[in-house]
ModelCIF file with pLDDT and N, C-alpha, C, O atoms, coordinates in Angstrom:
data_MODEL
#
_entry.id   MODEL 
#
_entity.id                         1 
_entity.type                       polymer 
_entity.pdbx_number_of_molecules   1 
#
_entity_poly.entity_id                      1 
_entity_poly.type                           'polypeptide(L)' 
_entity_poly.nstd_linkage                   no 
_entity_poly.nstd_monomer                   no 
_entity_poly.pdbx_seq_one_letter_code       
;(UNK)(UNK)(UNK)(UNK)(UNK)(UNK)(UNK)(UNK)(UNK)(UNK)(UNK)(UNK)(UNK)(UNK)(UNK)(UNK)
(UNK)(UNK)(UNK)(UNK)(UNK)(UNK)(UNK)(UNK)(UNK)(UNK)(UNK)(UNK)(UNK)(UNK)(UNK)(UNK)
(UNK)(UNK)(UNK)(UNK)(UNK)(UNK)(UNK)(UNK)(UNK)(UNK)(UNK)(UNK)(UNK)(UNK)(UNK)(UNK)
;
_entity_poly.pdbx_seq_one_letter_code_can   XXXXXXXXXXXXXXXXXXXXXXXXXXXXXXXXXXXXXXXXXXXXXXXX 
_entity_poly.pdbx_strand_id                 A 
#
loop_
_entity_poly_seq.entity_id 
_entity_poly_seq.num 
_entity_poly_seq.mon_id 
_entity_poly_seq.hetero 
1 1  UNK n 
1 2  UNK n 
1 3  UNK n 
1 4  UNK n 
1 5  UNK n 
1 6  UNK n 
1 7  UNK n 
1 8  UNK n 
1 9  UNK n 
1 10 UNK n 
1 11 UNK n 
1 12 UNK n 
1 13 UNK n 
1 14 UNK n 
1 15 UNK n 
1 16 UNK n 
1 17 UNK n 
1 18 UNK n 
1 19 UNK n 
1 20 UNK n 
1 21 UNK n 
1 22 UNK n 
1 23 UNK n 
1 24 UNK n 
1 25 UNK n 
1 26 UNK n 
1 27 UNK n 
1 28 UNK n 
1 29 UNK n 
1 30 UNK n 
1 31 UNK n 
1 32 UNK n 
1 33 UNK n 
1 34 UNK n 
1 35 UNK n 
1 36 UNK n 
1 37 UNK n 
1 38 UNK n 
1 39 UNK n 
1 40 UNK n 
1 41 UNK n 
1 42 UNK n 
1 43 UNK n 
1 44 UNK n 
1 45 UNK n 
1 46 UNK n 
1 47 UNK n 
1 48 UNK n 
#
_struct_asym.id          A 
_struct_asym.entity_id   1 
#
loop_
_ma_qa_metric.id 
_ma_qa_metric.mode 
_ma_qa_metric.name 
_ma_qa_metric.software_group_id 
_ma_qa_metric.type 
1 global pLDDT . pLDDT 
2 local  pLDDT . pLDDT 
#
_ma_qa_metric_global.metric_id      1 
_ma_qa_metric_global.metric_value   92.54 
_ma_qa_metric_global.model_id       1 
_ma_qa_metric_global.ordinal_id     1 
#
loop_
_ma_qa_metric_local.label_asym_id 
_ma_qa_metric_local.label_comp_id 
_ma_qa_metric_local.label_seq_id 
_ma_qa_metric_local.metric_id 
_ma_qa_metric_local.metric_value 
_ma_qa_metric_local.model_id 
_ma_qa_metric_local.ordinal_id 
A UNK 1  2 96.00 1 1  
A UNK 2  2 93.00 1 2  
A UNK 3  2 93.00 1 3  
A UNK 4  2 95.00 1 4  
A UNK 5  2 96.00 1 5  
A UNK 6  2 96.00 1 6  
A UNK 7  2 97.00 1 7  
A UNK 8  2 98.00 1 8  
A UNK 9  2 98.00 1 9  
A UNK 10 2 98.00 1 10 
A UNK 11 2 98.00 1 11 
A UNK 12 2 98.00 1 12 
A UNK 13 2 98.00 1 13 
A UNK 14 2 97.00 1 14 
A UNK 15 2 96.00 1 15 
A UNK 16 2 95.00 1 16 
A UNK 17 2 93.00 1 17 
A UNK 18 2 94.00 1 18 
A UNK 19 2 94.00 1 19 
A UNK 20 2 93.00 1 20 
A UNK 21 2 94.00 1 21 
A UNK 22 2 95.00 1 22 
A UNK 23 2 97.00 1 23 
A UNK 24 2 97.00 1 24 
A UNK 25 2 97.00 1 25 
A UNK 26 2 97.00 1 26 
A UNK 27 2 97.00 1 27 
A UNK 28 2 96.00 1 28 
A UNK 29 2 92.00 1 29 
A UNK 30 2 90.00 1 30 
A UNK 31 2 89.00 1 31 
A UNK 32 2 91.00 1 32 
A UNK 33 2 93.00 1 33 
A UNK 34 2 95.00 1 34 
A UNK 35 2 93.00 1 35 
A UNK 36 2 93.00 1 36 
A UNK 37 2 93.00 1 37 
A UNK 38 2 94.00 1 38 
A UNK 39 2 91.00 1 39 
A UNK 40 2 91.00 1 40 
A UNK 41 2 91.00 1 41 
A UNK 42 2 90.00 1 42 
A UNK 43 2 86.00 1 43 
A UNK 44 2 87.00 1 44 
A UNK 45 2 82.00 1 45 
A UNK 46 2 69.00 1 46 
A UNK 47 2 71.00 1 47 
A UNK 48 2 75.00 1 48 
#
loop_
_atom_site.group_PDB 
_atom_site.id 
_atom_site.type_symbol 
_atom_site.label_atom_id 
_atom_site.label_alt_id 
_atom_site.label_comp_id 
_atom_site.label_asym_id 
_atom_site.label_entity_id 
_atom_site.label_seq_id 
_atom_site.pdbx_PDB_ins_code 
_atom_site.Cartn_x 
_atom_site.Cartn_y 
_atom_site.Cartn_z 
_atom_site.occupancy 
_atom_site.B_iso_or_equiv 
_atom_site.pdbx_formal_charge 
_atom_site.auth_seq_id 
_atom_site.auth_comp_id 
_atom_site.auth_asym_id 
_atom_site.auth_atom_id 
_atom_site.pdbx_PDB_model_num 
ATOM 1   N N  . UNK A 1 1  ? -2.566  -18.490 6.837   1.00 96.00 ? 1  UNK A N  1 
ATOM 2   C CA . UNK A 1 1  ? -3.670  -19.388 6.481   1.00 96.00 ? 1  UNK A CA 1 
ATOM 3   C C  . UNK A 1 1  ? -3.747  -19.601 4.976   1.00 96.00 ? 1  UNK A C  1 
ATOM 4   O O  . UNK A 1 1  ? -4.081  -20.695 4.522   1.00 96.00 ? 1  UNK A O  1 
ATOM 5   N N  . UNK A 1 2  ? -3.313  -18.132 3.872   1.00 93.00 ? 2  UNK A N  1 
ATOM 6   C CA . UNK A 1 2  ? -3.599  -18.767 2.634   1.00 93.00 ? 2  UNK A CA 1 
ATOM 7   C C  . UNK A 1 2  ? -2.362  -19.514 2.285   1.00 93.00 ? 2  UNK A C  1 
ATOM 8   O O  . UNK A 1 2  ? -2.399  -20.477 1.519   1.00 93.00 ? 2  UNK A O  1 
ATOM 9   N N  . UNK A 1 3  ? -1.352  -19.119 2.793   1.00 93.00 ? 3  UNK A N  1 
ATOM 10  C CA . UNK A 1 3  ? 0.142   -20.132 2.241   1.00 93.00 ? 3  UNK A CA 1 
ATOM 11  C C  . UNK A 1 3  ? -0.227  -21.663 2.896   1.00 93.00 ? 3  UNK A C  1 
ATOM 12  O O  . UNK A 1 3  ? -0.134  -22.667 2.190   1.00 93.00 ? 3  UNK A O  1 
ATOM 13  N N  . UNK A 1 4  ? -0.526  -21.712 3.887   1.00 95.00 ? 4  UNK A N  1 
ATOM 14  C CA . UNK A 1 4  ? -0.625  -22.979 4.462   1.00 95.00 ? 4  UNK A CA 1 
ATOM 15  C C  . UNK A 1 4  ? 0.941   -23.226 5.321   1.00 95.00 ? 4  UNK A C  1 
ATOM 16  O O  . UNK A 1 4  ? 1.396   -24.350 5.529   1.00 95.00 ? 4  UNK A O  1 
ATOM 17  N N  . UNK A 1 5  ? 1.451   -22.262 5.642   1.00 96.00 ? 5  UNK A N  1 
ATOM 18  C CA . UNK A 1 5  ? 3.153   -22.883 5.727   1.00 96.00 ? 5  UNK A CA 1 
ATOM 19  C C  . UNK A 1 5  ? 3.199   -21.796 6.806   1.00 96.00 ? 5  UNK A C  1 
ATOM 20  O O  . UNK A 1 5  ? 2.337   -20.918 6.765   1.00 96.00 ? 5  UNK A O  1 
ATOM 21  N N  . UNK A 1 6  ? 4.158   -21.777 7.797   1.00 96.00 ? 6  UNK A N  1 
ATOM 22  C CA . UNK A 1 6  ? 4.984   -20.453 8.191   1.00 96.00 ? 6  UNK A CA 1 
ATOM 23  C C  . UNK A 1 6  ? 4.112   -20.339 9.509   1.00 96.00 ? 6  UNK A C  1 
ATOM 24  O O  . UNK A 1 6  ? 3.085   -20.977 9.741   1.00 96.00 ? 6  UNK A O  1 
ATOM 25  N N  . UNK A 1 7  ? 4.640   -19.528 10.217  1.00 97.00 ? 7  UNK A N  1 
ATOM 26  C CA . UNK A 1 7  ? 3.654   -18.762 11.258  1.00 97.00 ? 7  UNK A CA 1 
ATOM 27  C C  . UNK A 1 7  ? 3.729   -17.459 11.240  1.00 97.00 ? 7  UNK A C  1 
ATOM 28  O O  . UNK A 1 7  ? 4.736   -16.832 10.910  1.00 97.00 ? 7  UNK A O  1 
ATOM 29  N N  . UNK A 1 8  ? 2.525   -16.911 11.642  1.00 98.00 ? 8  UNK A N  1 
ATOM 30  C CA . UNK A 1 8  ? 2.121   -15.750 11.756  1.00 98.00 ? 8  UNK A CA 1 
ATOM 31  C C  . UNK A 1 8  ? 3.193   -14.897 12.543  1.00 98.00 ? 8  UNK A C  1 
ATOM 32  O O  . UNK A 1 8  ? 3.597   -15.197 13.666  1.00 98.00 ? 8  UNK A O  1 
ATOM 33  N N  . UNK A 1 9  ? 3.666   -13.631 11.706  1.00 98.00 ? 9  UNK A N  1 
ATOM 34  C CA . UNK A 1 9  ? 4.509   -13.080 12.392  1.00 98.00 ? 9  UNK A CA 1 
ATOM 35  C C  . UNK A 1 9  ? 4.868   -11.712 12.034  1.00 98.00 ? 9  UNK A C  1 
ATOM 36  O O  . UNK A 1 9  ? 5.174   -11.527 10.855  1.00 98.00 ? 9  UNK A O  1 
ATOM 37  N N  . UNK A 1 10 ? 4.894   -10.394 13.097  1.00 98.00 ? 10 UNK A N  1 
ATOM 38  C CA . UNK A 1 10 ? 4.675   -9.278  12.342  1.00 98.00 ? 10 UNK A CA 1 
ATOM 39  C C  . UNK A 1 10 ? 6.836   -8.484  12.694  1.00 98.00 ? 10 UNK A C  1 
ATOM 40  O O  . UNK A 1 10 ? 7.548   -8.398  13.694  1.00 98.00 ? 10 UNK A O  1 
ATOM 41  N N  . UNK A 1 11 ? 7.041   -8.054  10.938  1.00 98.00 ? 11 UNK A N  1 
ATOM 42  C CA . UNK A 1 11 ? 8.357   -7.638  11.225  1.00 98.00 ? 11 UNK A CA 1 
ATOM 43  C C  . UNK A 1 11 ? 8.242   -6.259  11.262  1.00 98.00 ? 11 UNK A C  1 
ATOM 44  O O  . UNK A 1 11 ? 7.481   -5.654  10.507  1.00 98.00 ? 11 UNK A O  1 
ATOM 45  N N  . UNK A 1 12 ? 8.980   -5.694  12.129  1.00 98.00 ? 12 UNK A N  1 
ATOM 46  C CA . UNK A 1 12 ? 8.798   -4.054  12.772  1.00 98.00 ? 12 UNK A CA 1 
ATOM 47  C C  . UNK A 1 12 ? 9.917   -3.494  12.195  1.00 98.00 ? 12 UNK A C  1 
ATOM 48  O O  . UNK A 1 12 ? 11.029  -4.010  12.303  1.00 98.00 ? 12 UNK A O  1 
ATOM 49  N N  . UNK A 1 13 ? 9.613   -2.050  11.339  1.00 98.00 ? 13 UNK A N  1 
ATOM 50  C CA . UNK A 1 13 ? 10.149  -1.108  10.376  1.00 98.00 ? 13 UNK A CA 1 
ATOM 51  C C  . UNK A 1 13 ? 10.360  0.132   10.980  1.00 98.00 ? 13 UNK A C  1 
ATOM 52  O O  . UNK A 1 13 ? 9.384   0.482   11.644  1.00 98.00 ? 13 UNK A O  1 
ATOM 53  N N  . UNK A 1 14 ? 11.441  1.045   10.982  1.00 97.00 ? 14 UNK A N  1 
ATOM 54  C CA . UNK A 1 14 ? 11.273  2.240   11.219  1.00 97.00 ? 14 UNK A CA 1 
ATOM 55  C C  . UNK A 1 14 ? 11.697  3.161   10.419  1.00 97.00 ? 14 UNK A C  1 
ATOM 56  O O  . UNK A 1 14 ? 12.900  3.108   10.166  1.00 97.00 ? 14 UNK A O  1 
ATOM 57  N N  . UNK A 1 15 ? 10.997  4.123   9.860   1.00 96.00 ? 15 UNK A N  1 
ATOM 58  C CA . UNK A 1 15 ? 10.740  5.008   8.814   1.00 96.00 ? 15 UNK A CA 1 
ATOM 59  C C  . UNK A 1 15 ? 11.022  6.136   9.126   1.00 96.00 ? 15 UNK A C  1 
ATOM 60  O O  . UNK A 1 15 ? 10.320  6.655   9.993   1.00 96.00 ? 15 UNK A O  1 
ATOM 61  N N  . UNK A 1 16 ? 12.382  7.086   8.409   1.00 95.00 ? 16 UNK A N  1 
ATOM 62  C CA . UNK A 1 16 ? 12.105  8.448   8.612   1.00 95.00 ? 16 UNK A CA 1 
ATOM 63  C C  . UNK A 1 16 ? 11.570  9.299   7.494   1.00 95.00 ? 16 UNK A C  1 
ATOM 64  O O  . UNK A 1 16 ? 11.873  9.547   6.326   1.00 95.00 ? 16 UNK A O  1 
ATOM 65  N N  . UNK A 1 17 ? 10.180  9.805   8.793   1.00 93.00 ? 17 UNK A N  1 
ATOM 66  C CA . UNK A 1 17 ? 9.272   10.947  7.574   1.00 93.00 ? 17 UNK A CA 1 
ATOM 67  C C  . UNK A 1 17 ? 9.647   11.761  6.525   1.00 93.00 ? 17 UNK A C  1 
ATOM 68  O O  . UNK A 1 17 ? 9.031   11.994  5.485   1.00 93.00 ? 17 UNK A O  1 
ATOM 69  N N  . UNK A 1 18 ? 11.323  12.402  7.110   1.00 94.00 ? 18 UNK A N  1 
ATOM 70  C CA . UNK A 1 18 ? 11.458  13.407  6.383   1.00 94.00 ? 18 UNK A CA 1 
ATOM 71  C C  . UNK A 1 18 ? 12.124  12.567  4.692   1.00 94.00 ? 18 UNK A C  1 
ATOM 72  O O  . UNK A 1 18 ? 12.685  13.260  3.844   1.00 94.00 ? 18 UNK A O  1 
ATOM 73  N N  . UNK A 1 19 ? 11.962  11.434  4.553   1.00 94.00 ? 19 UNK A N  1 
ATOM 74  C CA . UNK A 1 19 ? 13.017  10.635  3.251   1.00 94.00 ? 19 UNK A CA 1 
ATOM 75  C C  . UNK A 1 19 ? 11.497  10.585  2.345   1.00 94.00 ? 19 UNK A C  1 
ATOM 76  O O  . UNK A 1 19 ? 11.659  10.238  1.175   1.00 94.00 ? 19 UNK A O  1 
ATOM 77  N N  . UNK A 1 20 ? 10.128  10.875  2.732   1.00 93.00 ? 20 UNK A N  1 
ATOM 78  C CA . UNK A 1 20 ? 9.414   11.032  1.678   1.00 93.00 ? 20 UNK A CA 1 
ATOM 79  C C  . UNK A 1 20 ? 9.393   12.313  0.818   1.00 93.00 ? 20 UNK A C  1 
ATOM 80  O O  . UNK A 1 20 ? 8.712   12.534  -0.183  1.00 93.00 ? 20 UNK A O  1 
ATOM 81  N N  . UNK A 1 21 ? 10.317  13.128  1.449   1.00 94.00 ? 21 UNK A N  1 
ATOM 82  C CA . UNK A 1 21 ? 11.019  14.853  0.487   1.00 94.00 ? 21 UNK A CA 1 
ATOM 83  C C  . UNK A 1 21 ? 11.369  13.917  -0.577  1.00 94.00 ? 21 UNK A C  1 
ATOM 84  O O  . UNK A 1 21 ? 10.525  13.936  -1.473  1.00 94.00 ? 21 UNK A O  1 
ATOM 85  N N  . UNK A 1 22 ? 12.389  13.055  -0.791  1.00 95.00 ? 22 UNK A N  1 
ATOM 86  C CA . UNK A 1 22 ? 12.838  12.360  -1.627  1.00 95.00 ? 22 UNK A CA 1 
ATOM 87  C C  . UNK A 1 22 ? 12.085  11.498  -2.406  1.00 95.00 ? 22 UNK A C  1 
ATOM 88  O O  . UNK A 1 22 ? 12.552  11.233  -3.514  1.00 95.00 ? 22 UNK A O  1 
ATOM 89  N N  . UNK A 1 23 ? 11.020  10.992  -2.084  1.00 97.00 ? 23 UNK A N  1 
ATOM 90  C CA . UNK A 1 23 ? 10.254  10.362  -2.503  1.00 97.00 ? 23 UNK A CA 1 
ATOM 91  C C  . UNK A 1 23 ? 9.137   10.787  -3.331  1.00 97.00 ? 23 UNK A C  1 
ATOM 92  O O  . UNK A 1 23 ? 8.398   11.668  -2.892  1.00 97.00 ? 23 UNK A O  1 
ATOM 93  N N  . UNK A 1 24 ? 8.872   10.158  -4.728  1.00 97.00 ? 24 UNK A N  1 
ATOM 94  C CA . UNK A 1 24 ? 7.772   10.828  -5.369  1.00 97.00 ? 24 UNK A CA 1 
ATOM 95  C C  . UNK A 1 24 ? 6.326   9.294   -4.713  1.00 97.00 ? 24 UNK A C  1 
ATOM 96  O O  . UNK A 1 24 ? 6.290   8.087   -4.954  1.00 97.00 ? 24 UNK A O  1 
ATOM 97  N N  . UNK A 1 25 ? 5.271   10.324  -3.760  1.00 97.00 ? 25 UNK A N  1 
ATOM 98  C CA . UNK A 1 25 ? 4.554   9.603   -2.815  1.00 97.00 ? 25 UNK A CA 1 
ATOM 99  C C  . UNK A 1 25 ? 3.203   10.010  -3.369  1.00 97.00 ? 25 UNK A C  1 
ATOM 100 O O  . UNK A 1 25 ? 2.988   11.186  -3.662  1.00 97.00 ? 25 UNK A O  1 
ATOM 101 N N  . UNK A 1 26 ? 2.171   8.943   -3.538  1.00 97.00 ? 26 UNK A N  1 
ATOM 102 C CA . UNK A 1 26 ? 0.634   9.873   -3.561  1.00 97.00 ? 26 UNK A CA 1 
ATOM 103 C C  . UNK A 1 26 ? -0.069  9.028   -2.454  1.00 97.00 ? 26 UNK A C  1 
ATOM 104 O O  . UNK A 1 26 ? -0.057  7.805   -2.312  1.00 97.00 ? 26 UNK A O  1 
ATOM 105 N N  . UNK A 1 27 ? -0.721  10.045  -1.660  1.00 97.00 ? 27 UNK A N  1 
ATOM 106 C CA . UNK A 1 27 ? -1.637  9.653   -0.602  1.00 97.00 ? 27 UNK A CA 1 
ATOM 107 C C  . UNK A 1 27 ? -2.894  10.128  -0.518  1.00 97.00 ? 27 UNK A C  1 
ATOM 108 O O  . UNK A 1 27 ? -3.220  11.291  -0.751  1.00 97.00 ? 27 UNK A O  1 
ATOM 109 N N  . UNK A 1 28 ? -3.796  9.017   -0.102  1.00 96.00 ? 28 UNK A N  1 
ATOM 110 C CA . UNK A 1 28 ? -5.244  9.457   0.130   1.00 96.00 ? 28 UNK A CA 1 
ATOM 111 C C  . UNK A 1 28 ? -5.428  9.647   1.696   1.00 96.00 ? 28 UNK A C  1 
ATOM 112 O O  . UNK A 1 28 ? -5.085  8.862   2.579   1.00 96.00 ? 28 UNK A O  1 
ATOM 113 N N  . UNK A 1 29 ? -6.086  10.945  1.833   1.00 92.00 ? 29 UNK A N  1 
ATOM 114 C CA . UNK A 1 29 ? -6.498  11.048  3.385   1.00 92.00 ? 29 UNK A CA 1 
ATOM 115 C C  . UNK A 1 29 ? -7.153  9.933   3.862   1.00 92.00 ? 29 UNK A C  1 
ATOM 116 O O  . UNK A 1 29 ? -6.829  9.196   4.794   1.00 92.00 ? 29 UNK A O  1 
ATOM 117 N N  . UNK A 1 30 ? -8.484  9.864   2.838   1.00 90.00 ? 30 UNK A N  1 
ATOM 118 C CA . UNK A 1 30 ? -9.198  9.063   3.447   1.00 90.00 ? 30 UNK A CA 1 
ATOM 119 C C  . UNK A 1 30 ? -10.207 7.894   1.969   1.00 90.00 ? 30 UNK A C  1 
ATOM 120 O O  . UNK A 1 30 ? -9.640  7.796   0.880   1.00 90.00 ? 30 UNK A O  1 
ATOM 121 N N  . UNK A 1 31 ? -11.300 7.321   2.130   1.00 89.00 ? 31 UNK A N  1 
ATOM 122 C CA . UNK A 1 31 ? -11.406 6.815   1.019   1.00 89.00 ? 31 UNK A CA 1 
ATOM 123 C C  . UNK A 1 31 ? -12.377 7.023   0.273   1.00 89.00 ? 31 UNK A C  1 
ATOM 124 O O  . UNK A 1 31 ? -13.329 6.250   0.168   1.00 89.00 ? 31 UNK A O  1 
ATOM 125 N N  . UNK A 1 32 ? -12.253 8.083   -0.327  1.00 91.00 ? 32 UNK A N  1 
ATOM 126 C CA . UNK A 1 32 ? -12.670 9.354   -1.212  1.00 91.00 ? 32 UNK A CA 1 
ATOM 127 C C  . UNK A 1 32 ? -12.602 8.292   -2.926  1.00 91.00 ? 32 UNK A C  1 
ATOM 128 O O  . UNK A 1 32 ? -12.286 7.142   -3.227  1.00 91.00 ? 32 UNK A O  1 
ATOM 129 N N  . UNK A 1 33 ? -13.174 9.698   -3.760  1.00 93.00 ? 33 UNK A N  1 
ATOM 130 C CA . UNK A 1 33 ? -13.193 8.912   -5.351  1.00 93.00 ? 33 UNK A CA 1 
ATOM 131 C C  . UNK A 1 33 ? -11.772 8.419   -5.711  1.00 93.00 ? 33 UNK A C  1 
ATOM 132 O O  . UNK A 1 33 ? -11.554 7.287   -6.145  1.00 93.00 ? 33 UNK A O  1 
ATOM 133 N N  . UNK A 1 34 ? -10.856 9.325   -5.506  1.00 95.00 ? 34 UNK A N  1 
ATOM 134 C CA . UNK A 1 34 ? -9.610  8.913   -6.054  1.00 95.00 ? 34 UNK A CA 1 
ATOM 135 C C  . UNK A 1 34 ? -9.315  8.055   -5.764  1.00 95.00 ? 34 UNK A C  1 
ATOM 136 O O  . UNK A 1 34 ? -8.866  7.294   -6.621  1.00 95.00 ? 34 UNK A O  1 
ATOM 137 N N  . UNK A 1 35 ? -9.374  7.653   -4.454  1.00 93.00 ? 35 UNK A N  1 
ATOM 138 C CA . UNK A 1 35 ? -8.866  6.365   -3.565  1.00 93.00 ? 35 UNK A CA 1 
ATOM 139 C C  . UNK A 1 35 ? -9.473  5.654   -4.812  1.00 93.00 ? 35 UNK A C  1 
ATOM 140 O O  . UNK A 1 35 ? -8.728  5.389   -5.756  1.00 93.00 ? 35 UNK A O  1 
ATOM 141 N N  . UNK A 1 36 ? -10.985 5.289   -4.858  1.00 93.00 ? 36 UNK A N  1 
ATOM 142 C CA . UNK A 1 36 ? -11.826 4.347   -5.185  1.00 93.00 ? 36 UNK A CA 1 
ATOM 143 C C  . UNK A 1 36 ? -11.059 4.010   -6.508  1.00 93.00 ? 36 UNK A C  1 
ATOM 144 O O  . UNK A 1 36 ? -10.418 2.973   -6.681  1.00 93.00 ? 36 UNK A O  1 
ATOM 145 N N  . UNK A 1 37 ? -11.237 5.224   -7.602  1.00 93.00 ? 37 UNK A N  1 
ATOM 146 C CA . UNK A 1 37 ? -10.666 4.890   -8.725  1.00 93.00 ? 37 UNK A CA 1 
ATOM 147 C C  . UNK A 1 37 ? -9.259  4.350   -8.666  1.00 93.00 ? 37 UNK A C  1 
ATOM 148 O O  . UNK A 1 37 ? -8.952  3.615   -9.604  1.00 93.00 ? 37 UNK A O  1 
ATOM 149 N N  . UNK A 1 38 ? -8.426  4.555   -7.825  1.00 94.00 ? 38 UNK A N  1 
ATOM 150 C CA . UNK A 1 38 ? -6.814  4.208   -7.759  1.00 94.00 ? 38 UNK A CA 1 
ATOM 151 C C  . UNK A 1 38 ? -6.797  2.382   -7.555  1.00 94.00 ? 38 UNK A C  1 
ATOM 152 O O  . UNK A 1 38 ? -6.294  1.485   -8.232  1.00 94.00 ? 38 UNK A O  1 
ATOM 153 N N  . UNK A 1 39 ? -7.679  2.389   -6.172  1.00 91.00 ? 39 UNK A N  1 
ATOM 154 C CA . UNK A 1 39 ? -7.925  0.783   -5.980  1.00 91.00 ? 39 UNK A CA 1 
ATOM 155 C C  . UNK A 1 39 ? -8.458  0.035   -6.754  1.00 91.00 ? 39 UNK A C  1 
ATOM 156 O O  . UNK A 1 39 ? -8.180  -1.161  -6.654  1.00 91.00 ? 39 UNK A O  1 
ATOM 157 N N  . UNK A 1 40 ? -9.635  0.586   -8.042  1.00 91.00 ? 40 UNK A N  1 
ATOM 158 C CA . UNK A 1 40 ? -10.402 0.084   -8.527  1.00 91.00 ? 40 UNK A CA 1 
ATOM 159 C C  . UNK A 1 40 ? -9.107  -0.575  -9.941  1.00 91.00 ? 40 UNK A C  1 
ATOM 160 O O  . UNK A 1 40 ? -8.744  -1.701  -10.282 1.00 91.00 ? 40 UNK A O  1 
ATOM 161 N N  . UNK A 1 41 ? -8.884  0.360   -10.249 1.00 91.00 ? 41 UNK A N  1 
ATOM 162 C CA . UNK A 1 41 ? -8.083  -0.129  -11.220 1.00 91.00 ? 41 UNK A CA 1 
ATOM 163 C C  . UNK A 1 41 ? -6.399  -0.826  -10.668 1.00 91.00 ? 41 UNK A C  1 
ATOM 164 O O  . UNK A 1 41 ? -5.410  -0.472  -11.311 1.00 91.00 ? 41 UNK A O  1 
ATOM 165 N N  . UNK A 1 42 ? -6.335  -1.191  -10.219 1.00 90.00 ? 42 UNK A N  1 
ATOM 166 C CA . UNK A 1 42 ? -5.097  -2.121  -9.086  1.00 90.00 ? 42 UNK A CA 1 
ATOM 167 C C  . UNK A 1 42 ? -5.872  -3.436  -9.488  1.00 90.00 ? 42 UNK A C  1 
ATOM 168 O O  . UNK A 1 42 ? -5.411  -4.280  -10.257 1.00 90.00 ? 42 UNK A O  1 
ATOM 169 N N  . UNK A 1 43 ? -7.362  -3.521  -8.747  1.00 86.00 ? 43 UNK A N  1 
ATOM 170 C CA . UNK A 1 43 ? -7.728  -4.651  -8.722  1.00 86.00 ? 43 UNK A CA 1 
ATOM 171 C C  . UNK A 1 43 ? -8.485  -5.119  -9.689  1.00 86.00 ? 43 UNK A C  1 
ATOM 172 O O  . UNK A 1 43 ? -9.125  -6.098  -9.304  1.00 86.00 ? 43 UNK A O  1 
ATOM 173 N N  . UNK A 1 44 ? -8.704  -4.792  -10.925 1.00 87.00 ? 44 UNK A N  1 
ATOM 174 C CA . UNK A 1 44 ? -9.024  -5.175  -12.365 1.00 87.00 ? 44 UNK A CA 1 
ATOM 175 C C  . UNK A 1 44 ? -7.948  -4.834  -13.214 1.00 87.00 ? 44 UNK A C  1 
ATOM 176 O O  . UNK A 1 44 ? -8.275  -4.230  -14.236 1.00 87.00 ? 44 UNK A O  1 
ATOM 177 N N  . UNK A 1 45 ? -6.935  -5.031  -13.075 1.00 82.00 ? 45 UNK A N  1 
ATOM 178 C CA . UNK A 1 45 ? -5.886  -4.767  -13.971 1.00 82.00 ? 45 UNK A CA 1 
ATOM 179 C C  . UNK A 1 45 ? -4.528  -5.182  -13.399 1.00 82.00 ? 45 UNK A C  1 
ATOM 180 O O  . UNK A 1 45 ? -3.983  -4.431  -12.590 1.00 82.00 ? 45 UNK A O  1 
ATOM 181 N N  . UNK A 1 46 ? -3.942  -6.342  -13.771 1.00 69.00 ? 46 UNK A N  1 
ATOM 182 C CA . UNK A 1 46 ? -2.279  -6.841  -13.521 1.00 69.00 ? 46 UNK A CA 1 
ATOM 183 C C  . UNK A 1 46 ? -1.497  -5.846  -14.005 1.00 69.00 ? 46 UNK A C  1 
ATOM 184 O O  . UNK A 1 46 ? -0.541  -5.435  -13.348 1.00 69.00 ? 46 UNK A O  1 
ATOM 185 N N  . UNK A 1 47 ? -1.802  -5.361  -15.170 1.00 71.00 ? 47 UNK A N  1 
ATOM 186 C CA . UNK A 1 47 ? -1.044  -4.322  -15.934 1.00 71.00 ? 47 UNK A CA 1 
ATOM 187 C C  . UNK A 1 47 ? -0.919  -3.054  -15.322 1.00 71.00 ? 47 UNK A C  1 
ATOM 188 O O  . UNK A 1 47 ? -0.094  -2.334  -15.884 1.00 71.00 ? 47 UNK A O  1 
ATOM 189 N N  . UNK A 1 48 ? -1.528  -2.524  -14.267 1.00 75.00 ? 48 UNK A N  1 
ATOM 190 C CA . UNK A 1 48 ? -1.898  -1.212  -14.202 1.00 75.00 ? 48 UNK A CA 1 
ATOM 191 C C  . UNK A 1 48 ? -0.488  -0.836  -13.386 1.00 75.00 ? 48 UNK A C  1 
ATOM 192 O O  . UNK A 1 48 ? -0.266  0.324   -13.039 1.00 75.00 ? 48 UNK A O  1 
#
């Protein structure tokens, strides 16, 4: 709807858990301060 073009369409990924060992990952359980502050500054800041 915002492109105006294309159709809706979902592409299916499969991920193995154990390749985030390799990965430097930060996760929020749930949406706690950090979350807030992490999102907050994403969405007032291009730079961030």
């Amino acid at each position: 709807n915002r492109r105006e073009e294309g159709n809706p369409t979902v592409t299916i990924f499969t991920f193995d858990k154990n390749e985030l060992e390799r990965l430097n990952v930060l996760s929020f359980e749930c949406a706690n301060r950090e979350w807030l502050r992490y999102i907050s500054a994403n969405r007032t800041d291009k730079t961030a």
